[in-house]
C-alpha atoms as a PDB file:
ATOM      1  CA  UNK A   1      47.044  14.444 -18.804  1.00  0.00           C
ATOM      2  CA  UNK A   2      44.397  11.794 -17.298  1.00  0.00           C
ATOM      3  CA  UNK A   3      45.169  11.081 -12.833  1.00  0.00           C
ATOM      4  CA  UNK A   4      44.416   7.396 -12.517  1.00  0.00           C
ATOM      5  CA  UNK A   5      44.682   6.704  -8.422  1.00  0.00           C
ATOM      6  CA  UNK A   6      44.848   3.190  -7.802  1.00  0.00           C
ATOM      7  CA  UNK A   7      46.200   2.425 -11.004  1.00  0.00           C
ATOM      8  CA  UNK A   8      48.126  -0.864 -10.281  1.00  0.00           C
ATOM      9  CA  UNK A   9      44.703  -1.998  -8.428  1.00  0.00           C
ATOM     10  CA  UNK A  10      41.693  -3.873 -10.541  1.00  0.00           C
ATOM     11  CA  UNK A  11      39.407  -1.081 -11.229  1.00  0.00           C
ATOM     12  CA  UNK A  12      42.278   1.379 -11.830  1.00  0.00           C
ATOM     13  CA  UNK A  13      44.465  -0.812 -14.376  1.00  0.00           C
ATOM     14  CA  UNK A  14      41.509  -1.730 -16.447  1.00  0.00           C
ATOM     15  CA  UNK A  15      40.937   2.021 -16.769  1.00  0.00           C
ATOM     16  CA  UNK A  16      43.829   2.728 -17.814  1.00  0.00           C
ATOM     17  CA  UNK A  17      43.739  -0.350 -20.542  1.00  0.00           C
ATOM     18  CA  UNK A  18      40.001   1.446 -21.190  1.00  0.00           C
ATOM     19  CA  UNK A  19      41.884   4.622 -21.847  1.00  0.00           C
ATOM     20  CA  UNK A  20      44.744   3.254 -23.840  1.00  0.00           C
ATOM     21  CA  UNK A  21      42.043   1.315 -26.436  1.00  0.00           C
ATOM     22  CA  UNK A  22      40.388   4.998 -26.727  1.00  0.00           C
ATOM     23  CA  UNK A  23      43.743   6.612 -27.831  1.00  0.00           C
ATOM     24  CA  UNK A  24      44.683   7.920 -24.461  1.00  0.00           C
ATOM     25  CA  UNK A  25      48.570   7.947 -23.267  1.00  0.00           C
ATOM     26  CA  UNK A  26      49.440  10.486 -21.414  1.00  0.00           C
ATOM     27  CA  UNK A  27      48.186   9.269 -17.870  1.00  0.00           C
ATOM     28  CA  UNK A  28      49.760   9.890 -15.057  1.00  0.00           C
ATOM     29  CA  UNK A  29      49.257   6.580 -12.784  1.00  0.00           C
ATOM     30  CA  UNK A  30      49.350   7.305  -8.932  1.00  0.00           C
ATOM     31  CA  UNK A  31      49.540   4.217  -6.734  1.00  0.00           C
ATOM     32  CA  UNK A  32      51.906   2.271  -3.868  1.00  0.00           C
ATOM     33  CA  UNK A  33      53.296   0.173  -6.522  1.00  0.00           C
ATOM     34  CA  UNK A  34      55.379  -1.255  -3.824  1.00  0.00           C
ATOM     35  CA  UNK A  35      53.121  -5.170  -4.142  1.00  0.00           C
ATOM     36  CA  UNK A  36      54.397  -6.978  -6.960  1.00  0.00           C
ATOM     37  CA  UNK A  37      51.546  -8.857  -7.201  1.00  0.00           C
ATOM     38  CA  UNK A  38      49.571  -5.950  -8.528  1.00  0.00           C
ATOM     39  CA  UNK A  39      52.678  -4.879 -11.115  1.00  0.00           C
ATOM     40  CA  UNK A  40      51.433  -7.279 -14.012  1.00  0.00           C
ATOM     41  CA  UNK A  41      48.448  -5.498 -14.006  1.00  0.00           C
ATOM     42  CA  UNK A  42      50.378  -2.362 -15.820  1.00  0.00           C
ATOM     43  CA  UNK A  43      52.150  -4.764 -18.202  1.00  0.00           C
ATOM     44  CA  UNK A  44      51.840  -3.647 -21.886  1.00  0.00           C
ATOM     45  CA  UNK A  45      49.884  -0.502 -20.457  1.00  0.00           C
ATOM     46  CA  UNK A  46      50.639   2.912 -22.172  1.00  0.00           C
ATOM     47  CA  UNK A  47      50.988   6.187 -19.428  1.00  0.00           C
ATOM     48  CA  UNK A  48      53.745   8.652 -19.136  1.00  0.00           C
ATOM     49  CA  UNK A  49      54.358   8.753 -15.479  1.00  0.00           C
ATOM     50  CA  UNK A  50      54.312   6.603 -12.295  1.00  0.00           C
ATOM     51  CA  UNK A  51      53.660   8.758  -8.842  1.00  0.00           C
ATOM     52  CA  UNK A  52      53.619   7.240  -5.592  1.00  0.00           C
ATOM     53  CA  UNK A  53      50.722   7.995  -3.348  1.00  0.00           C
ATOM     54  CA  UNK A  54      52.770   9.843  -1.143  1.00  0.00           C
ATOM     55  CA  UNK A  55      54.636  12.039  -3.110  1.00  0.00           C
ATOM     56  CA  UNK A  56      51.449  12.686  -5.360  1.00  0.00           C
ATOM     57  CA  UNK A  57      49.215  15.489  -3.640  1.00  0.00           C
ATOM     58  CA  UNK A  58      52.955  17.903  -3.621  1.00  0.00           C
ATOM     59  CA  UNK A  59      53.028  16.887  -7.513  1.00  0.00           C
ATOM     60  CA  UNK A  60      49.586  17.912  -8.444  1.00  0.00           C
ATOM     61  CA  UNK A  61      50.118  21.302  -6.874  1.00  0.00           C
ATOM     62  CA  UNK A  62      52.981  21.435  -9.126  1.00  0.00           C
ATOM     63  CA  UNK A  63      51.967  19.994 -12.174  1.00  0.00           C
ATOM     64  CA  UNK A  64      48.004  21.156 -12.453  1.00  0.00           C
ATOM     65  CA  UNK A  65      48.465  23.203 -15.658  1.00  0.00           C
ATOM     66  CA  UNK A  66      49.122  20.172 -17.008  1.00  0.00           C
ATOM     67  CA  UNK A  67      45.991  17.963 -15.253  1.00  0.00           C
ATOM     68  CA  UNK A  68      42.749  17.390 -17.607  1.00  0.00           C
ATOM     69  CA  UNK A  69      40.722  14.908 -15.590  1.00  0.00           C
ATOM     70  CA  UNK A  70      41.125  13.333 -12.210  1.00  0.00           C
ATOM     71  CA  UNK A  71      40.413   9.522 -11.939  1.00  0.00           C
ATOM     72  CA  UNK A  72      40.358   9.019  -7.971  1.00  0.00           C
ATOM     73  CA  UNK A  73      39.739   5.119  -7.693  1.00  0.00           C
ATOM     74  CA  UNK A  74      42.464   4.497  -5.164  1.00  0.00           C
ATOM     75  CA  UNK A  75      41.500   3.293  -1.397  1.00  0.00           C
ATOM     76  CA  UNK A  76      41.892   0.657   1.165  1.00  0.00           C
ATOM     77  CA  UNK A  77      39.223  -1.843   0.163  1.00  0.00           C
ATOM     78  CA  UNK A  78      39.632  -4.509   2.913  1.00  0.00           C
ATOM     79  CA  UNK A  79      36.509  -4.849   4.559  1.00  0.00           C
ATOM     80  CA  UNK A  80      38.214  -7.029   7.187  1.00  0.00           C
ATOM     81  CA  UNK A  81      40.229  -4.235   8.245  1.00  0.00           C
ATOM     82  CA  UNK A  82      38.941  -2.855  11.732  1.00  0.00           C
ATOM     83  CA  UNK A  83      41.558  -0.051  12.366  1.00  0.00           C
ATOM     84  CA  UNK A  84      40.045   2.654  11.846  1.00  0.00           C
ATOM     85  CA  UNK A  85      43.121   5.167  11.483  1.00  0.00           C
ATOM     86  CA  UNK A  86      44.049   3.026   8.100  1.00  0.00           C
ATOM     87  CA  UNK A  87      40.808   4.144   6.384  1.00  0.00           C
ATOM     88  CA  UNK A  88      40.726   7.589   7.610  1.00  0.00           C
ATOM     89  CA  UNK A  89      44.322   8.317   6.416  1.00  0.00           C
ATOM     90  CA  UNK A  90      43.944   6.558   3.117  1.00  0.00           C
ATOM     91  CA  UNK A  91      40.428   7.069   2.558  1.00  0.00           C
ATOM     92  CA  UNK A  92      38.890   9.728   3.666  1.00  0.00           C
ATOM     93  CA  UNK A  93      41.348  12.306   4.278  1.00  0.00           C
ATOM     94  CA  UNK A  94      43.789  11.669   1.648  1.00  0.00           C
ATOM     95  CA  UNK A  95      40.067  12.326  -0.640  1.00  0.00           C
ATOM     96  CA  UNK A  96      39.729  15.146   1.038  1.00  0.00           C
ATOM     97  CA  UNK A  97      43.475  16.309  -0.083  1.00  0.00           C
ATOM     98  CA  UNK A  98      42.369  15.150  -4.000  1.00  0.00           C
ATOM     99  CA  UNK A  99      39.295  16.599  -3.727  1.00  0.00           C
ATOM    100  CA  UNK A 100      40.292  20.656  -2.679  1.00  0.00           C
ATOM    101  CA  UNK A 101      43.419  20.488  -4.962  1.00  0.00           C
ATOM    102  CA  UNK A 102      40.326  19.751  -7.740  1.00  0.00           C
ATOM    103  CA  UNK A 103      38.325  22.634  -6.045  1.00  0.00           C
ATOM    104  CA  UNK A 104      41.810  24.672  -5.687  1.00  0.00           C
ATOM    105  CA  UNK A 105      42.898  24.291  -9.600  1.00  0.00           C
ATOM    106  CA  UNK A 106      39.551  23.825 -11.269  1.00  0.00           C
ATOM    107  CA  UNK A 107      39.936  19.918 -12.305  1.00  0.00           C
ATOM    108  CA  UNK A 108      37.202  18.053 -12.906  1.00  0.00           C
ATOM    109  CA  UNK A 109      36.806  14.733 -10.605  1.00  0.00           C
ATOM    110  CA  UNK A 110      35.526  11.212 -10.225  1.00  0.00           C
ATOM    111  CA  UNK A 111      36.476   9.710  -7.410  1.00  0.00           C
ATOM    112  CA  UNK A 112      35.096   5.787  -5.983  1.00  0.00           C
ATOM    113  CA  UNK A 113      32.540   5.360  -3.268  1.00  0.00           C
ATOM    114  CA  UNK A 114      31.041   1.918  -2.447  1.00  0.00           C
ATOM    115  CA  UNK A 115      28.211   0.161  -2.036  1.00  0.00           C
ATOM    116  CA  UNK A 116      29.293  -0.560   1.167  1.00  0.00           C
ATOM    117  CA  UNK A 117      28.119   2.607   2.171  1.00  0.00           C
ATOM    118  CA  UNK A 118      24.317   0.942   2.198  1.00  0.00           C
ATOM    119  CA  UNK A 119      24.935  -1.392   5.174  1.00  0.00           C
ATOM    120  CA  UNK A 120      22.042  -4.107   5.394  1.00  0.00           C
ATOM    121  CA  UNK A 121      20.355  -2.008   3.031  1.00  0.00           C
ATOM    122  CA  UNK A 122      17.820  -0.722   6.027  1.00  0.00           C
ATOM    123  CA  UNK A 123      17.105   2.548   3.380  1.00  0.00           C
ATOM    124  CA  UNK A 124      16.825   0.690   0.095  1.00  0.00           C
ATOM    125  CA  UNK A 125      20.025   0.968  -2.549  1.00  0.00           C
ATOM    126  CA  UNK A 126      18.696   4.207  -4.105  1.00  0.00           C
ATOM    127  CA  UNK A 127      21.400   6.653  -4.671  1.00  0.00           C
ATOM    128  CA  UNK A 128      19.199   9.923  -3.361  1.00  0.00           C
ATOM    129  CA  UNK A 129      21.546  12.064  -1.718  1.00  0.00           C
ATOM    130  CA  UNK A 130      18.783  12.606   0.499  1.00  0.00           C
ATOM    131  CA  UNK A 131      19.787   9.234   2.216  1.00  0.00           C
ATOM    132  CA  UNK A 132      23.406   9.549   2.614  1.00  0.00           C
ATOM    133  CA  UNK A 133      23.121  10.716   5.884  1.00  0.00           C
ATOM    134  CA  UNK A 134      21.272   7.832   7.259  1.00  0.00           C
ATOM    135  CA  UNK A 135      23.253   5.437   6.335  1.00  0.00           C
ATOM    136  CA  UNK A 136      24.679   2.241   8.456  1.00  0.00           C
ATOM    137  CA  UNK A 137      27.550   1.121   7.019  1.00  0.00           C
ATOM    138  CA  UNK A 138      28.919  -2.559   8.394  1.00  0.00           C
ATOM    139  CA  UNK A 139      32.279  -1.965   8.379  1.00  0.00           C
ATOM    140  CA  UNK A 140      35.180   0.645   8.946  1.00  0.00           C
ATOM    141  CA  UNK A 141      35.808   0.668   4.946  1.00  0.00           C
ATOM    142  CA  UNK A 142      32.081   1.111   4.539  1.00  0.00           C
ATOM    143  CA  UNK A 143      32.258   4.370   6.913  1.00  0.00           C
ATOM    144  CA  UNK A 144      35.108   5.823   5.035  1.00  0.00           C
ATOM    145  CA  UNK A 145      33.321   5.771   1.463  1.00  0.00           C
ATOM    146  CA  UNK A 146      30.030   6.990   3.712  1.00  0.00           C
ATOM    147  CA  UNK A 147      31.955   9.447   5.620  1.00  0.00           C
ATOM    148  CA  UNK A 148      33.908  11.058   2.610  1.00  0.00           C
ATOM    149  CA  UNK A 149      30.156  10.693   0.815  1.00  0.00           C
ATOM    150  CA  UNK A 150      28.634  13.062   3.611  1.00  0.00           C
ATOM    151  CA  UNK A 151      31.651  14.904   3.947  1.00  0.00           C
ATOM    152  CA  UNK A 152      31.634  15.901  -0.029  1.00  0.00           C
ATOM    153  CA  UNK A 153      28.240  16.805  -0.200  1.00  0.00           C
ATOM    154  CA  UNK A 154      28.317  19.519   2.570  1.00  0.00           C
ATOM    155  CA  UNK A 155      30.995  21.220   0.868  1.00  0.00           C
ATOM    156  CA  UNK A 156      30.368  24.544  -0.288  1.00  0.00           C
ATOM    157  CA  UNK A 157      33.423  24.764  -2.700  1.00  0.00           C
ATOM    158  CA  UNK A 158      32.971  21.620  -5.079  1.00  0.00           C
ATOM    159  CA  UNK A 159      34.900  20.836  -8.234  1.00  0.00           C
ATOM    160  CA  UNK A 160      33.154  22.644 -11.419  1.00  0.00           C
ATOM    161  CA  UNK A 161      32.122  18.553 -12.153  1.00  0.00           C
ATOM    162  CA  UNK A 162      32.477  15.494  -9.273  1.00  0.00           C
ATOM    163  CA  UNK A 163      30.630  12.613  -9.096  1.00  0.00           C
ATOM    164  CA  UNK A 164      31.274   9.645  -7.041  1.00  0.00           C
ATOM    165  CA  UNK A 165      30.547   6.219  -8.020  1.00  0.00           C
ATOM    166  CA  UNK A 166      28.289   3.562  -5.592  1.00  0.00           C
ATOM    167  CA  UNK A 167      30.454   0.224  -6.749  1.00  0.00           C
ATOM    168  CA  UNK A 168      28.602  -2.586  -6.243  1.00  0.00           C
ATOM    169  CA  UNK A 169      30.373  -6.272  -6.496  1.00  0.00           C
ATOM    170  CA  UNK A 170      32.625  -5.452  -8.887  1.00  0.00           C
ATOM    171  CA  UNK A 171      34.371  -8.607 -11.126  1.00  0.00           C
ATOM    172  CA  UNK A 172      36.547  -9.443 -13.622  1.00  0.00           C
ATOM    173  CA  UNK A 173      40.148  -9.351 -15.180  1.00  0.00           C
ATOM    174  CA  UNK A 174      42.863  -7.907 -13.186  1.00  0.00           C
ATOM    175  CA  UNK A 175      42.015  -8.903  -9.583  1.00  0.00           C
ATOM    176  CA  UNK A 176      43.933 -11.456  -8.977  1.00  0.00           C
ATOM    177  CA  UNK A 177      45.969  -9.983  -6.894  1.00  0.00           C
ATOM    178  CA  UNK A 178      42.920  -9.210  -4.452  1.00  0.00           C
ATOM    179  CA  UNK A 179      43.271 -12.654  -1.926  1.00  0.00           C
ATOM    180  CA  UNK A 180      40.320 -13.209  -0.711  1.00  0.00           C
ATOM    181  CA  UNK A 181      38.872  -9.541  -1.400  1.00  0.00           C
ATOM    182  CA  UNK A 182      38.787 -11.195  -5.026  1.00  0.00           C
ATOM    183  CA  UNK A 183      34.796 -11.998  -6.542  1.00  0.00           C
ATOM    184  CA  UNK A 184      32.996 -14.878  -5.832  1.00  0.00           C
ATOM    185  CA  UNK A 185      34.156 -16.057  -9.763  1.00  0.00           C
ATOM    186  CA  UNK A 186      37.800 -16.412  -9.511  1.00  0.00           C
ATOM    187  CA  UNK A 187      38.021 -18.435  -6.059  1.00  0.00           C
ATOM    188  CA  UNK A 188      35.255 -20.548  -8.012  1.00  0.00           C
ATOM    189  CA  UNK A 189      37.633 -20.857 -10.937  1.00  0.00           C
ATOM    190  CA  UNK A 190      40.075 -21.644  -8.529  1.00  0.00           C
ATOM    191  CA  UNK A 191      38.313 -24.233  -6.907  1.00  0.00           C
ATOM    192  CA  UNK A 192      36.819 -25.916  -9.656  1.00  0.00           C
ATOM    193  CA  UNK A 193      40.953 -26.271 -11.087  1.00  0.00           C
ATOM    194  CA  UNK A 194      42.057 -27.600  -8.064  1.00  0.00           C
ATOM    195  CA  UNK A 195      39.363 -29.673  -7.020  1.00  0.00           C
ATOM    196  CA  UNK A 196      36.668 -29.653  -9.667  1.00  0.00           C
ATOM    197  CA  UNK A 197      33.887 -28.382  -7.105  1.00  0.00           C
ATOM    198  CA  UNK A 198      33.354 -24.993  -5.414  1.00  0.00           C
ATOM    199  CA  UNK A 199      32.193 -24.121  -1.970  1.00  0.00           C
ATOM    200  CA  UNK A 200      29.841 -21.699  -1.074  1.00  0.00           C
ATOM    201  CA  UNK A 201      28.764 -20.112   1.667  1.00  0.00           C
ATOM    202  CA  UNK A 202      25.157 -22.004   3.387  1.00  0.00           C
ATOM    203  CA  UNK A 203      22.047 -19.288   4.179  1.00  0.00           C
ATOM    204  CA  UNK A 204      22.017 -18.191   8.141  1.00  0.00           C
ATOM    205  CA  UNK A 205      18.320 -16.380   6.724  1.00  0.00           C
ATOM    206  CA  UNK A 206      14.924 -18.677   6.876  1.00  0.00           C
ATOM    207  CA  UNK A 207      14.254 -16.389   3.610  1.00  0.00           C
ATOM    208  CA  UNK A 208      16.638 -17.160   1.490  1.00  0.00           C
ATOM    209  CA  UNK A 209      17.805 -20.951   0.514  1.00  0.00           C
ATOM    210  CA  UNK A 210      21.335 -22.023   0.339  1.00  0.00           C
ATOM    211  CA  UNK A 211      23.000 -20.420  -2.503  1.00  0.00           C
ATOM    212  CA  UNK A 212      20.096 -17.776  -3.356  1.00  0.00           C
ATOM    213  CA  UNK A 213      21.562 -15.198  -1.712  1.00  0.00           C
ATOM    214  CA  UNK A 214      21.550 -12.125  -4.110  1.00  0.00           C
ATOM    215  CA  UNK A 215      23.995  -9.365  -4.971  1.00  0.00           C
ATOM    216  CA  UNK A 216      24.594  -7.107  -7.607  1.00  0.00           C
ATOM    217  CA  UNK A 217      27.205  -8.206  -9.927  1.00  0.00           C
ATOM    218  CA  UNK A 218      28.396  -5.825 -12.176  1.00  0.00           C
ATOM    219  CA  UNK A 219      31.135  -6.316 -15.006  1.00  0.00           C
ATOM    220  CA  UNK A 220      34.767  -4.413 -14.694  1.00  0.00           C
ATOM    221  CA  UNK A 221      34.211  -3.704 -18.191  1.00  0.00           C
ATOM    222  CA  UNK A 222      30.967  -1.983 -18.006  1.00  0.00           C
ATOM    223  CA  UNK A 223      32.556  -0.151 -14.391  1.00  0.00           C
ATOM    224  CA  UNK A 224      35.548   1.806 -16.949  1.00  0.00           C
ATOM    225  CA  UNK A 225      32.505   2.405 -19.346  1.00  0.00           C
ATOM    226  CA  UNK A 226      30.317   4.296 -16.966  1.00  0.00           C
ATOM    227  CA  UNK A 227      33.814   5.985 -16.389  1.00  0.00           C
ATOM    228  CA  UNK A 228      34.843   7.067 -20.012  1.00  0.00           C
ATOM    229  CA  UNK A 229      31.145   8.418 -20.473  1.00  0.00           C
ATOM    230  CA  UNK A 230      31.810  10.475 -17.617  1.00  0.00           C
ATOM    231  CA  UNK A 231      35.375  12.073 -18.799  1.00  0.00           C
ATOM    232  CA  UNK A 232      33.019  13.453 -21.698  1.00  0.00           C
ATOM    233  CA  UNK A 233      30.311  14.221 -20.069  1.00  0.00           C
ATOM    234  CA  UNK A 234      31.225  16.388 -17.456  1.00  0.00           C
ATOM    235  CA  UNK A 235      27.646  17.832 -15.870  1.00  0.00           C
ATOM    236  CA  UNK A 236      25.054  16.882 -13.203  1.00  0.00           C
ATOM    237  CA  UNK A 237      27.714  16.264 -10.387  1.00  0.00           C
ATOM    238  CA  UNK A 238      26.819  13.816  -7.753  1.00  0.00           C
ATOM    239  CA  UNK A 239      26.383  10.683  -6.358  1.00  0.00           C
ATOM    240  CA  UNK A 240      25.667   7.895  -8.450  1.00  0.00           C
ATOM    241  CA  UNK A 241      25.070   3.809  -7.980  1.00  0.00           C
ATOM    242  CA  UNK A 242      27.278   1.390 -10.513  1.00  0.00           C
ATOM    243  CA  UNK A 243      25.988  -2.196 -10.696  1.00  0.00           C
ATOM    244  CA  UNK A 244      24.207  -3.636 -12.851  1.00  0.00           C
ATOM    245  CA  UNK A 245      20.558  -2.786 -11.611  1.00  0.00           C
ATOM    246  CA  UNK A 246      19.793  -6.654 -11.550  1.00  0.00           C
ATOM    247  CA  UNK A 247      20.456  -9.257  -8.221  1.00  0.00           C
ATOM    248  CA  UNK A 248      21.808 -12.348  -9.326  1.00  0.00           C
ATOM    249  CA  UNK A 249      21.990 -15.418  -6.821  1.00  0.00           C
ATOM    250  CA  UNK A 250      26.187 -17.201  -6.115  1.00  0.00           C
ATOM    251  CA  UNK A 251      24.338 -20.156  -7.258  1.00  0.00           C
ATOM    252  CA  UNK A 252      23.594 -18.421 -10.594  1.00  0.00           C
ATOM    253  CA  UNK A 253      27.304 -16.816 -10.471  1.00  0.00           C
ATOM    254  CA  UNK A 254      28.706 -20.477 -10.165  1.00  0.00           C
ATOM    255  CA  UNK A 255      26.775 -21.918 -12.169  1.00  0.00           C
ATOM    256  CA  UNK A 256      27.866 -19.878 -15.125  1.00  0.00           C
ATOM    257  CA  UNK A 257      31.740 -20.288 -14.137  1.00  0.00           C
ATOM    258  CA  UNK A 258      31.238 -24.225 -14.641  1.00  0.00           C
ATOM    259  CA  UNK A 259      29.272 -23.632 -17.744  1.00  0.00           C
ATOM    260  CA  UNK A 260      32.053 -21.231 -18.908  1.00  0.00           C
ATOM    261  CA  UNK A 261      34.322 -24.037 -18.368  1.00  0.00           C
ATOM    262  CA  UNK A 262      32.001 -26.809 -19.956  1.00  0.00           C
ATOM    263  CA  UNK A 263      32.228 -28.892 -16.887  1.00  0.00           C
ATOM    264  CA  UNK A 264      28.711 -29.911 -14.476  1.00  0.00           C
ATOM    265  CA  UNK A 265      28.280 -27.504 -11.442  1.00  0.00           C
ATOM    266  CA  UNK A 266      29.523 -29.585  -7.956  1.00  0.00           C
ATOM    267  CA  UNK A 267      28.534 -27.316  -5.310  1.00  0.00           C
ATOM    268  CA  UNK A 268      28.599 -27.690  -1.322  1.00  0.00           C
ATOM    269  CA  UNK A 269      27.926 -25.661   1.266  1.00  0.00           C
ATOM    270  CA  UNK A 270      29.673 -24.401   4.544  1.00  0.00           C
ATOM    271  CA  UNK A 271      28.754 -22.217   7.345  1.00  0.00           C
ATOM    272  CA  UNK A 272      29.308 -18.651   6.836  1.00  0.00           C
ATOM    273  CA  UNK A 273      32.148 -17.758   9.543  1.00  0.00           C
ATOM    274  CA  UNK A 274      30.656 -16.639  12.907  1.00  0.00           C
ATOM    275  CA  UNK A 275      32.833 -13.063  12.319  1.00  0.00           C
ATOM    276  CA  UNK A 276      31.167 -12.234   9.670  1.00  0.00           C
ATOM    277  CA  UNK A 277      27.586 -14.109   9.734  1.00  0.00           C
ATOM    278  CA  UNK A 278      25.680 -11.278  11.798  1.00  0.00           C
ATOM    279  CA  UNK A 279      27.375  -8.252   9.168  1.00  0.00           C
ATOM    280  CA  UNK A 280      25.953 -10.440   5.920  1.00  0.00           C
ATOM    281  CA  UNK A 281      24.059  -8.898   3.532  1.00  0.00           C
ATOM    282  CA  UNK A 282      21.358 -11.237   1.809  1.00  0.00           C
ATOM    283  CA  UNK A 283      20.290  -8.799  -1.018  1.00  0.00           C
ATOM    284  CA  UNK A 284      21.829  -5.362  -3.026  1.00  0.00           C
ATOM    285  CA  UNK A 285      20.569  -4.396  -6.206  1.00  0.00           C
ATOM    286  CA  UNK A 286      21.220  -0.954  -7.742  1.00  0.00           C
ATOM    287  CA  UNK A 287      19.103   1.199  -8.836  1.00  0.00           C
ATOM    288  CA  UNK A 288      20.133   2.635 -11.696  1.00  0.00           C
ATOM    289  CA  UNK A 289      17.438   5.318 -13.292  1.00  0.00           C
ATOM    290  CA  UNK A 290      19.891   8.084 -11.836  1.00  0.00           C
ATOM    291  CA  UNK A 291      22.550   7.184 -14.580  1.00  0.00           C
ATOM    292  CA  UNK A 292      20.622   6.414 -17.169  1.00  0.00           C
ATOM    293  CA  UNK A 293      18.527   9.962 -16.779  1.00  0.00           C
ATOM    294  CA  UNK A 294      21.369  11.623 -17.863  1.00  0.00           C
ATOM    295  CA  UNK A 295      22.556  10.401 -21.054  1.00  0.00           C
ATOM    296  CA  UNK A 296      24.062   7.111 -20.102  1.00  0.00           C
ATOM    297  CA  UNK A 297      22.597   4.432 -22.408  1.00  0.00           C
ATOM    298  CA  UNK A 298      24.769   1.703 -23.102  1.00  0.00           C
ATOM    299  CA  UNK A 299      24.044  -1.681 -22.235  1.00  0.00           C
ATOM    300  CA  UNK A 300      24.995  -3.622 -19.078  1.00  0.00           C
ATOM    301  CA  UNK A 301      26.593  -7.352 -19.472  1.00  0.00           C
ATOM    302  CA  UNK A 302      24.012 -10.203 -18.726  1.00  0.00           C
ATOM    303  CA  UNK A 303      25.895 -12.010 -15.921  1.00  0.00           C
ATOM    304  CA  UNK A 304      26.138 -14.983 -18.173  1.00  0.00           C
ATOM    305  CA  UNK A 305      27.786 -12.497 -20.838  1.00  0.00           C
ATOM    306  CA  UNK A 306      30.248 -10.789 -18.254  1.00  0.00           C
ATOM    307  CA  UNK A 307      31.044 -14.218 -16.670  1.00  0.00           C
ATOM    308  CA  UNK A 308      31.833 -16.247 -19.350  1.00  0.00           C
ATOM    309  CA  UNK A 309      34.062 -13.400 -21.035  1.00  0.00           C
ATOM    310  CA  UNK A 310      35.576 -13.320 -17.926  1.00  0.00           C
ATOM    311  CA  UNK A 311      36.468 -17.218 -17.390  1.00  0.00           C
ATOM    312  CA  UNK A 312      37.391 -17.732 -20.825  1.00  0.00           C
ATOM    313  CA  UNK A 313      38.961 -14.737 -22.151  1.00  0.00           C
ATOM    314  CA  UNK A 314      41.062 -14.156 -19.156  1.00  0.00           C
ATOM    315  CA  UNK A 315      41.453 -16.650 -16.473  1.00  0.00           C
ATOM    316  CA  UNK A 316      41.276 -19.498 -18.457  1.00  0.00           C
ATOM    317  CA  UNK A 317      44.151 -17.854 -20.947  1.00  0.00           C
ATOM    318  CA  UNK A 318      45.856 -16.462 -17.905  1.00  0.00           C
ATOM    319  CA  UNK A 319      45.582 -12.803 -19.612  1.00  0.00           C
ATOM    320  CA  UNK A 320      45.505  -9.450 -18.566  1.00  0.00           C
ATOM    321  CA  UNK A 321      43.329  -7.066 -19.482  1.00  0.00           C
END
């Protein structure tokens, strides 16, 4: 049996659909499934089981023989939330629960971390362990990944194989439930349905112009890749980035969601809110040499690639993936 936590989520169903295409059934699919929203994302999807969150930690103690590989990709992502007891429940000590059972029972784990963790990127987006403990995350769901980072690393039992994954800005089918967690691309192809322009968000920063702020946009599919390699792989534990090593400007993102929809961009700009302004970050980019050294080698999508698969291969059809 494969644990997918967060299965129902974006990263977690696309996993599973990852899995299924690679012959894989017999998953065992841990989430709240409580939001229907998120329920169409296990449509057509192949898995033996369905474990709430709650009840899930008594059935791995009772179930382990039975456990080959732990998926933990489950957390509160909101990075509007500001109380703190939400993230430390469901984040960092419900990880903590996952991650001794592993220790406990000999499983093998990969659990999700964040980008988040890098704050205004003060220390560069190198994923040295060295640098973990610096850190200044922005927000309380940046401090959980950061704090269940640090927390992993000074443990002296560890799973026989762990790594945690840096996401960066993660996009693509399956996250439509997300509001307005969701990427930059589907409120764009949102927008550009409804009203046939987008809106972005104006530069507060003399350095960058408006529009040409730069993230790291890295493809969902190339996120369960990076994943699969790692079921096999199953050596040099640790902390690793996921993007796509390359900063892309929204303009460039929105660009390609017109051109994906054969239509001429029609962009304007607002203010970023004032809640959020002094917490934005102008520039991530992943480095990515870390995964690569050992053994990784499969191409990343171009963000014209992963964007125009995206748009019209799955929003535009309205499929899941």
């Amino acid at each position: 049996m494969i644990i997918v936590t967060g299965a129902a989520g974006f990263i977690g169903s696309c996993l599973v659909s990852k899995l299924n295409q690679e012959g894989f059934t017999d998953i065992i699919l841990v989430d709240d499934f409580s939001d229907p929203k998120k329920m169409k994302n296990l449509e057509e999807k192949k898995y033996s089981q369905k474990i709430h969150r709650d009840e899930f930690i008594q059935w791995l103690r009772e179930n382990q023989r039975l456990v080959q590989f732990v998926f933990h990709l489950g957390a509160r992502t909101d990075t509007t939330e500001f109380n703190k007891e939400i993230f430390d429940k469901l984040n960092l000590n419900y990880s903590k629960d996952v991650w001794k059972l592993c220790v406990e029972f000999g499983l093998p784990l990969v659990y999700a971390s964040s980008a988040a963790t890098y704050g205004m990127g003060e220390f560069g987006y190198d994923d040295n362990e060295g640098t973990i403990e610096k850190l200044k995350p922005l927000n309380p769901y940046g401090d959980s990944k950061n704090d269940f980072d640090k927390w992993a690393l000074k443990q002296e039992k560890k799973p026989y194989f762990w790594v945690g994954l840096k996401f960066f800005n993660v996009y693509g089918p399956n996250e439509y439930h997300k509001g307005r967690m969701a990427s930059v691309i589907l409120h764009a192809f949102n927008q550009i349905q409804e009203k046939g322009s987008v809106k972005l968000f104006r530069s507060h920063n003399p350095e960058y112009n408006d529009g040409e702020q730069l993230r790291d946009f890295v493809y969902v599919k190339d996120v369960v890749e990076v994943c699969y390699f790692l079921l096999h792989h199953r050596k040099n534990s640790g902390i690793y980035n996921l993007g796509s090593g390359k900063a892309r400007t929204f303009l460039d993102l929105v660009k390609n969601t017109f051109a994906a929809l054969n239509k001429e961009p029609n962009i304007e700009f607002i203010d970023t809110p004032i809640d959020i302004r002094d917490k934005y970050q102008y520039f991530t980019e992943a480095k990515m040499n870390k995964l690569k050294s050992i053994g990784y080698s499969k191409p990343f999508y171009t963000l014209e690639e992963g964007v125009k698969d995206y748009v019209q291969n799955y929003l535009a059809e309205k499929k899941m993936y």
